[in-house]
Protein backbone atom coordinates (compact mmCIF):
# COMPACT_ATOMS: atom_id res chain seq x y z
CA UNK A 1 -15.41 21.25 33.05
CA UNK A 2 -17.97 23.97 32.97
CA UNK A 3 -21.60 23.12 31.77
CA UNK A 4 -20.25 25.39 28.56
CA UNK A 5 -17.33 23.56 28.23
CA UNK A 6 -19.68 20.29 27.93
CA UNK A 7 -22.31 21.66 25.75
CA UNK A 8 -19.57 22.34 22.88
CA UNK A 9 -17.93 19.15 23.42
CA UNK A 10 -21.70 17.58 22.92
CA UNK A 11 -22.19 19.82 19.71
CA UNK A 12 -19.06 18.99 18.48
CA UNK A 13 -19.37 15.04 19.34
CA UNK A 14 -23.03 15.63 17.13
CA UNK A 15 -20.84 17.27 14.19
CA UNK A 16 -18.24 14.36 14.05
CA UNK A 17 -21.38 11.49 14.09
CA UNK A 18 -23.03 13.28 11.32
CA UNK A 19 -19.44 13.60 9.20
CA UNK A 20 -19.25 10.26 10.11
CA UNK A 21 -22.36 9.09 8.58
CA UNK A 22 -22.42 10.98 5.47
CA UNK A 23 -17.98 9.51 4.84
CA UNK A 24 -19.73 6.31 5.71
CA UNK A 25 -22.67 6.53 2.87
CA UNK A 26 -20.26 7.41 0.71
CA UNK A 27 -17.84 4.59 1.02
CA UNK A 28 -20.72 2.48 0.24
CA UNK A 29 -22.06 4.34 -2.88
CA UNK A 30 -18.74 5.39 -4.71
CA UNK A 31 -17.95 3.29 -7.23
CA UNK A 32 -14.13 4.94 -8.38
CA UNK A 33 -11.74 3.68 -6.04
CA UNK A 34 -9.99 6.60 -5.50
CA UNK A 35 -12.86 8.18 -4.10
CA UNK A 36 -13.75 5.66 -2.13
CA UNK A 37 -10.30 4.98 -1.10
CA UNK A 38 -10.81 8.79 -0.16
CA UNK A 39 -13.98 9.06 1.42
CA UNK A 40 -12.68 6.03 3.66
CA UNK A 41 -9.73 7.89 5.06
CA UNK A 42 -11.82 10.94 5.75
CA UNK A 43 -14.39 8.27 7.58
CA UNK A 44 -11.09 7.10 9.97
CA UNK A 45 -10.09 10.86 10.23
CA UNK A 46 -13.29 11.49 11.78
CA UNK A 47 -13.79 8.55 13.92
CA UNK A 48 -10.40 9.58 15.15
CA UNK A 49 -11.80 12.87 15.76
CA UNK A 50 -14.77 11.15 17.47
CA UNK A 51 -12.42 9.74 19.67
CA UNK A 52 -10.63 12.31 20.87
CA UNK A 53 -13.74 14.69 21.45
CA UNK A 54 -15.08 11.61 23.45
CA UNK A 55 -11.97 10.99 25.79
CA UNK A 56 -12.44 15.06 26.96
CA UNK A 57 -16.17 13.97 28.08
């Protein structure tokens, strides 16, 4: 993997954590449960994500 390669995987890894965090802090403050319910598969989509970007590393 070129140092290029690497960097974008790194920036990308950054881009999932912070979608991460903000899915997470919204599962926490919606009260609806369909949002919620949303914002909670959007939080496993990204971990998913995440994941994959993380196995390429």
């Amino acid at each position: 993997m070129s140092p290029k390669e690497l960097l974008y995987l790194e920036d990308a890894l950054g881009h999932e954590q912070f979608l991460k965090s903000q899915c997470q802090e919204a599962v926490q403050q919606l009260q609806d449960a369909d949002l919620k319910n949303c914002a909670q598969q959007m939080l496993d989509k990204h971990q998913q994500i995440f994941n994959q970007f993380y196995q390429l590393v």
